[in-house]
N, C-alpha and C. Protein backbone atom coordinates (compact mmCIF):
# COMPACT_ATOMS: atom_id res chain seq x y z
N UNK A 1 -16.42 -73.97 81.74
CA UNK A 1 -15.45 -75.03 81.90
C UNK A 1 -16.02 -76.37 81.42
N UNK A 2 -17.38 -76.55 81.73
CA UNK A 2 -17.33 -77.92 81.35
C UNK A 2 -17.71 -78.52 79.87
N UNK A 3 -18.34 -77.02 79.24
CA UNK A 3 -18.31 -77.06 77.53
C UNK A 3 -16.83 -77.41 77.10
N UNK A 4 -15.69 -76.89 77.25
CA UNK A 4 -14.68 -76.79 77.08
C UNK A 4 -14.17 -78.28 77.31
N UNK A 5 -14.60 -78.90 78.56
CA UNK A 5 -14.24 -79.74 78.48
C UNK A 5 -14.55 -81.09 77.54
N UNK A 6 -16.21 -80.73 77.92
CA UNK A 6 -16.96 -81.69 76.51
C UNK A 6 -16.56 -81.67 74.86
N UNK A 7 -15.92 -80.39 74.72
CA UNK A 7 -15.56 -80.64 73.56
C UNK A 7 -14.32 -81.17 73.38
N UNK A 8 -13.36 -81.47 74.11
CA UNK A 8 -12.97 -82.56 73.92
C UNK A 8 -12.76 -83.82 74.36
N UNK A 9 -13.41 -84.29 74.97
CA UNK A 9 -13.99 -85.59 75.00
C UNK A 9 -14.61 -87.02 73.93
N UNK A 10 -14.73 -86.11 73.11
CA UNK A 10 -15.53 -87.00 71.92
C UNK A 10 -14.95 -87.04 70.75
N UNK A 11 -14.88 -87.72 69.97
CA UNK A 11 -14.46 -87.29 68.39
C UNK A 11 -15.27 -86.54 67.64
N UNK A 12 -16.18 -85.72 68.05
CA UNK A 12 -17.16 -84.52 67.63
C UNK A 12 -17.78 -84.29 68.41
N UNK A 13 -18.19 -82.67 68.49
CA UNK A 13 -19.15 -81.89 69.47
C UNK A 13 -20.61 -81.85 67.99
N UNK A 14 -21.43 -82.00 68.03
CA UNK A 14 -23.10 -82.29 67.24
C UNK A 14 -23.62 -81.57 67.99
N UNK A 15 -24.23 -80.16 67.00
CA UNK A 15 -25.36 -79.13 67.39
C UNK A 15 -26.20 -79.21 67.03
N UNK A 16 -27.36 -79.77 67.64
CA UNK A 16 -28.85 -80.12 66.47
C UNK A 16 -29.51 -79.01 66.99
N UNK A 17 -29.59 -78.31 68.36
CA UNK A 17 -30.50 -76.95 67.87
C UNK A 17 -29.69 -76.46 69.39
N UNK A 18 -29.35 -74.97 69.17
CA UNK A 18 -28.92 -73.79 70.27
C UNK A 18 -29.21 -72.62 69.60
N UNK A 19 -29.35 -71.88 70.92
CA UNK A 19 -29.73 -70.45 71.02
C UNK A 19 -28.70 -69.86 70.29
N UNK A 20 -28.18 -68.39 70.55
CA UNK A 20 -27.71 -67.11 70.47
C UNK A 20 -26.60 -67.40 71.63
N UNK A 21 -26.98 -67.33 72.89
CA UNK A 21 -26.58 -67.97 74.26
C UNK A 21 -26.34 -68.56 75.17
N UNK A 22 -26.66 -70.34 73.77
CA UNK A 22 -26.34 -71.26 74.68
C UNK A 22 -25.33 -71.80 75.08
N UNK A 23 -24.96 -72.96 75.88
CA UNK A 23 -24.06 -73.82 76.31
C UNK A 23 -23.55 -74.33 75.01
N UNK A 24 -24.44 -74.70 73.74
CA UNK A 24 -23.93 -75.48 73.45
C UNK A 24 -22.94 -75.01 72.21
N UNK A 25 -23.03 -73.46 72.15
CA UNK A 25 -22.31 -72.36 71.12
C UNK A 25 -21.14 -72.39 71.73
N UNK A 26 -20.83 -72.17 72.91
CA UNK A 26 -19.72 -72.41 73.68
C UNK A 26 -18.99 -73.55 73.44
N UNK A 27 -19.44 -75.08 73.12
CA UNK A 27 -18.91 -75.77 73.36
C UNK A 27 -18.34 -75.83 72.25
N UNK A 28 -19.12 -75.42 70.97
CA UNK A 28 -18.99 -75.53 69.22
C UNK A 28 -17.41 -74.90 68.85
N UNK A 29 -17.38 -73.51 69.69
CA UNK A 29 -16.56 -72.51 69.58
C UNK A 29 -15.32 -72.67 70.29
N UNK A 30 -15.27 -73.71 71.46
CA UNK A 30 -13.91 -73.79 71.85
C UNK A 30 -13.40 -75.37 71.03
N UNK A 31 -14.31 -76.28 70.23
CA UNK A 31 -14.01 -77.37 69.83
C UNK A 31 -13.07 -77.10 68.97
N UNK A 32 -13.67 -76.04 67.92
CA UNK A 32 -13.05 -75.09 66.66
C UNK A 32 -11.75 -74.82 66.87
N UNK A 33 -11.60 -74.00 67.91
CA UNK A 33 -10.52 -73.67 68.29
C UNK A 33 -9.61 -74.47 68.82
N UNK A 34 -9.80 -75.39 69.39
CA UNK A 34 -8.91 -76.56 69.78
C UNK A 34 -8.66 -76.92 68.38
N UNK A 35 -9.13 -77.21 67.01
CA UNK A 35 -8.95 -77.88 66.07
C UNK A 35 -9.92 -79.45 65.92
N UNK A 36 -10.92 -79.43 67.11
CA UNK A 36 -11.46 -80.93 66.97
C UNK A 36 -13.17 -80.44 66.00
N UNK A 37 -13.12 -81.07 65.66
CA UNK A 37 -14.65 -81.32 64.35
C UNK A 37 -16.16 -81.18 65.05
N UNK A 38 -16.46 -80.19 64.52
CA UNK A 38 -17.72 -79.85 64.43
C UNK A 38 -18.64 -80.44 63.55
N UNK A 39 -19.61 -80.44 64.18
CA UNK A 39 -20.75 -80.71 63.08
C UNK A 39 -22.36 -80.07 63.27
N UNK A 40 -22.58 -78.72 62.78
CA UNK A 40 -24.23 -78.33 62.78
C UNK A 40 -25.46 -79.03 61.91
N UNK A 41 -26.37 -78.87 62.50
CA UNK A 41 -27.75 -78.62 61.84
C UNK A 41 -27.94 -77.49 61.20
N UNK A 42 -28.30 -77.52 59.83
CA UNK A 42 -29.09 -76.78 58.85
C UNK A 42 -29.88 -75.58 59.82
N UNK A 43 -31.04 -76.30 60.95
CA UNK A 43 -31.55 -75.45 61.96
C UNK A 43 -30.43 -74.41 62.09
N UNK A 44 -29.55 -75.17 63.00
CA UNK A 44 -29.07 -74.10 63.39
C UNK A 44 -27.61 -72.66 62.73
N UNK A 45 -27.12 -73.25 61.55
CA UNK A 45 -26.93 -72.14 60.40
C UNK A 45 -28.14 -71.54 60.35
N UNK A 46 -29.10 -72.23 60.07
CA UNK A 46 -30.05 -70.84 59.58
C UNK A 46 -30.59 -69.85 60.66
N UNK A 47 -30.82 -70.50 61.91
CA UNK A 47 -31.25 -69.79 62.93
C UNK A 47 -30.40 -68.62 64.29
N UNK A 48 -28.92 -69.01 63.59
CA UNK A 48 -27.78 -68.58 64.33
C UNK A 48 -27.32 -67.28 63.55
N UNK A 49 -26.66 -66.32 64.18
CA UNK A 49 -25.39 -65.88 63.49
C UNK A 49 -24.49 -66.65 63.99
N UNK A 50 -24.04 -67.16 65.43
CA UNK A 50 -22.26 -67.87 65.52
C UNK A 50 -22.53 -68.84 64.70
N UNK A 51 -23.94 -69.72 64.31
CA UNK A 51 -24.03 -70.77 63.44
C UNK A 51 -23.18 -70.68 61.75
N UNK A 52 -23.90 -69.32 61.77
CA UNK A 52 -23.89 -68.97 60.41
C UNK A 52 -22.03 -68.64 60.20
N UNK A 53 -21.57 -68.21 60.95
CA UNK A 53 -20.42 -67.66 61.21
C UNK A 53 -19.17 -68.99 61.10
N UNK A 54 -19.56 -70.05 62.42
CA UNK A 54 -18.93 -71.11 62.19
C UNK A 54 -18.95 -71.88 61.56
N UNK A 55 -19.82 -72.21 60.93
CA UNK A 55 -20.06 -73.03 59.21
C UNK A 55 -19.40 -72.76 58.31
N UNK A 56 -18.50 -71.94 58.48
CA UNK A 56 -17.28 -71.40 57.34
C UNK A 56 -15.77 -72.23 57.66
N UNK A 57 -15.63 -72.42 58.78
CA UNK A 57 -14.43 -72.59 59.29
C UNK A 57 -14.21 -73.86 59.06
N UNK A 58 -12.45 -73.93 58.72
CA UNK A 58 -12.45 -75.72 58.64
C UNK A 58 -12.50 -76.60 60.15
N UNK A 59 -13.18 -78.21 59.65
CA UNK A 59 -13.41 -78.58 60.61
C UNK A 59 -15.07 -78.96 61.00
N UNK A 60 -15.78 -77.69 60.35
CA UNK A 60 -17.10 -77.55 60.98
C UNK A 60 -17.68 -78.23 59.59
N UNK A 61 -18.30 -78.79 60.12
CA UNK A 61 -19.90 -79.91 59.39
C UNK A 61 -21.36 -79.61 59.32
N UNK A 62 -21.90 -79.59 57.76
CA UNK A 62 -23.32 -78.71 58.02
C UNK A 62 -24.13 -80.20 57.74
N UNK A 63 -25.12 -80.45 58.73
CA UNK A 63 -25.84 -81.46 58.04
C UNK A 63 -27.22 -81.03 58.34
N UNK A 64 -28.54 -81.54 56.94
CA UNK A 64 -29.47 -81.23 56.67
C UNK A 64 -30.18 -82.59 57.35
N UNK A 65 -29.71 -83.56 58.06
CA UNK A 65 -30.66 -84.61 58.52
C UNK A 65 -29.83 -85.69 59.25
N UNK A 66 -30.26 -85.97 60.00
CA UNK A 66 -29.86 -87.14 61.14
C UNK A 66 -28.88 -87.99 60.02
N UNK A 67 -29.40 -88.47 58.94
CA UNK A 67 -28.29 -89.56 58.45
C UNK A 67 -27.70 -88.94 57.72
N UNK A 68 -27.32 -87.44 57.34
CA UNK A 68 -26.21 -86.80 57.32
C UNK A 68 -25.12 -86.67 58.37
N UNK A 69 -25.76 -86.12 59.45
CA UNK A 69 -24.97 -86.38 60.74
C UNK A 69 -24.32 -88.01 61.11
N UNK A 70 -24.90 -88.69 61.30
CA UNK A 70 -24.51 -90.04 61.13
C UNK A 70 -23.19 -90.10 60.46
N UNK A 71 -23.37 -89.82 58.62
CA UNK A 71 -22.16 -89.98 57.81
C UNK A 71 -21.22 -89.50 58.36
N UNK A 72 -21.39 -88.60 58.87
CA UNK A 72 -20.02 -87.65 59.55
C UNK A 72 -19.24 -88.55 60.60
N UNK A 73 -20.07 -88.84 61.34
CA UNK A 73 -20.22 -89.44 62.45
C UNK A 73 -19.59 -90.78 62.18
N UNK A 74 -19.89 -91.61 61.30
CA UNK A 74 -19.18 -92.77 60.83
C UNK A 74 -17.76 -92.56 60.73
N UNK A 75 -17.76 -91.61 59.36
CA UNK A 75 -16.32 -91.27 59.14
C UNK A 75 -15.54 -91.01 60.00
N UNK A 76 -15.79 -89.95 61.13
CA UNK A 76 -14.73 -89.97 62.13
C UNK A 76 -14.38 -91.32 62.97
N UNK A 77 -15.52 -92.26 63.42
CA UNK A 77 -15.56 -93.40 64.06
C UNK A 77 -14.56 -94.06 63.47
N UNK A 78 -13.94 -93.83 61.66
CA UNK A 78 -13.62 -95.09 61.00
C UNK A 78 -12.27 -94.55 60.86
N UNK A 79 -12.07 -93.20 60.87
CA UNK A 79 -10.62 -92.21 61.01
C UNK A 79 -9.77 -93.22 62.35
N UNK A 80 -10.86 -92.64 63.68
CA UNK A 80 -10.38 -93.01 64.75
C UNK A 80 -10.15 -94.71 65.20
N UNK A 81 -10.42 -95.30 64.41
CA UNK A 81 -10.28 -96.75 64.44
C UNK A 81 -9.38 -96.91 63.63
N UNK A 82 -8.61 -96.26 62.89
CA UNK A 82 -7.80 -96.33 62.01
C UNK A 82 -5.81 -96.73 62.69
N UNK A 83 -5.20 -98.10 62.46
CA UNK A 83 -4.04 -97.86 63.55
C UNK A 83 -3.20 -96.83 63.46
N UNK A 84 -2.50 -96.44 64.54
CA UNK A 84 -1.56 -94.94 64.06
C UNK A 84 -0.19 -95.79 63.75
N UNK A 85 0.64 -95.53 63.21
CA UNK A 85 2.23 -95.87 62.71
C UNK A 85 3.30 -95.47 64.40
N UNK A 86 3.72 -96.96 64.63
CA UNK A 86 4.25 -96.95 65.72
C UNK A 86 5.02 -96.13 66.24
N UNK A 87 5.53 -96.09 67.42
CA UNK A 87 6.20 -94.31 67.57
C UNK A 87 7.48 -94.97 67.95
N UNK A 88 8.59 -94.72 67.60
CA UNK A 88 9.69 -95.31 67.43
C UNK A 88 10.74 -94.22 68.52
N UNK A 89 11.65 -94.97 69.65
CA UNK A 89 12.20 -94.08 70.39
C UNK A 89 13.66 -94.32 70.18
């Protein structure tokens, strides 16, 4: 429950290193599925199969270094700061 919940909470769930069985595969995997943005470490594609597995799917983000992650990380910051078009009743 509370992976589930963390993933959406944020404008990205960021995997810099998990197991086979961790918490934090859980959290990767219900973010996905909700539709909210992923983003892995290189580590962990290479060290995963769900890594390797979810790195395919849209949504999910592979980064090879902290200021890769960052970029990502910006961009959504600058998505979500972005105004939405008023909702008209």
């Amino acid at each position: 429950m509370r992976n589930a919940t963390m993933s959406g909470m944020g404008l990205a769930s960021v995997v810099v290193e998990a197991g086979e069985h961790s918490g934090a595969r859980i959290q990767a995997r219900v973010a996905v599925e909700h539709g909210r943005p992923v983003i892995l470490t290189d580590l962990v594609v290479e060290r995963t199969q769900w890594g390797r597995e979810l790195s395919t799917r849209p949504g999910v983000f592979v980064a090879s270094s902290i200021t890769e992650v960052m970029k990502v990380v910006d961009r959504f910051v600058q998505i979500a700061a972005e105004p939405s078009l008023p909702v008209l009743c």
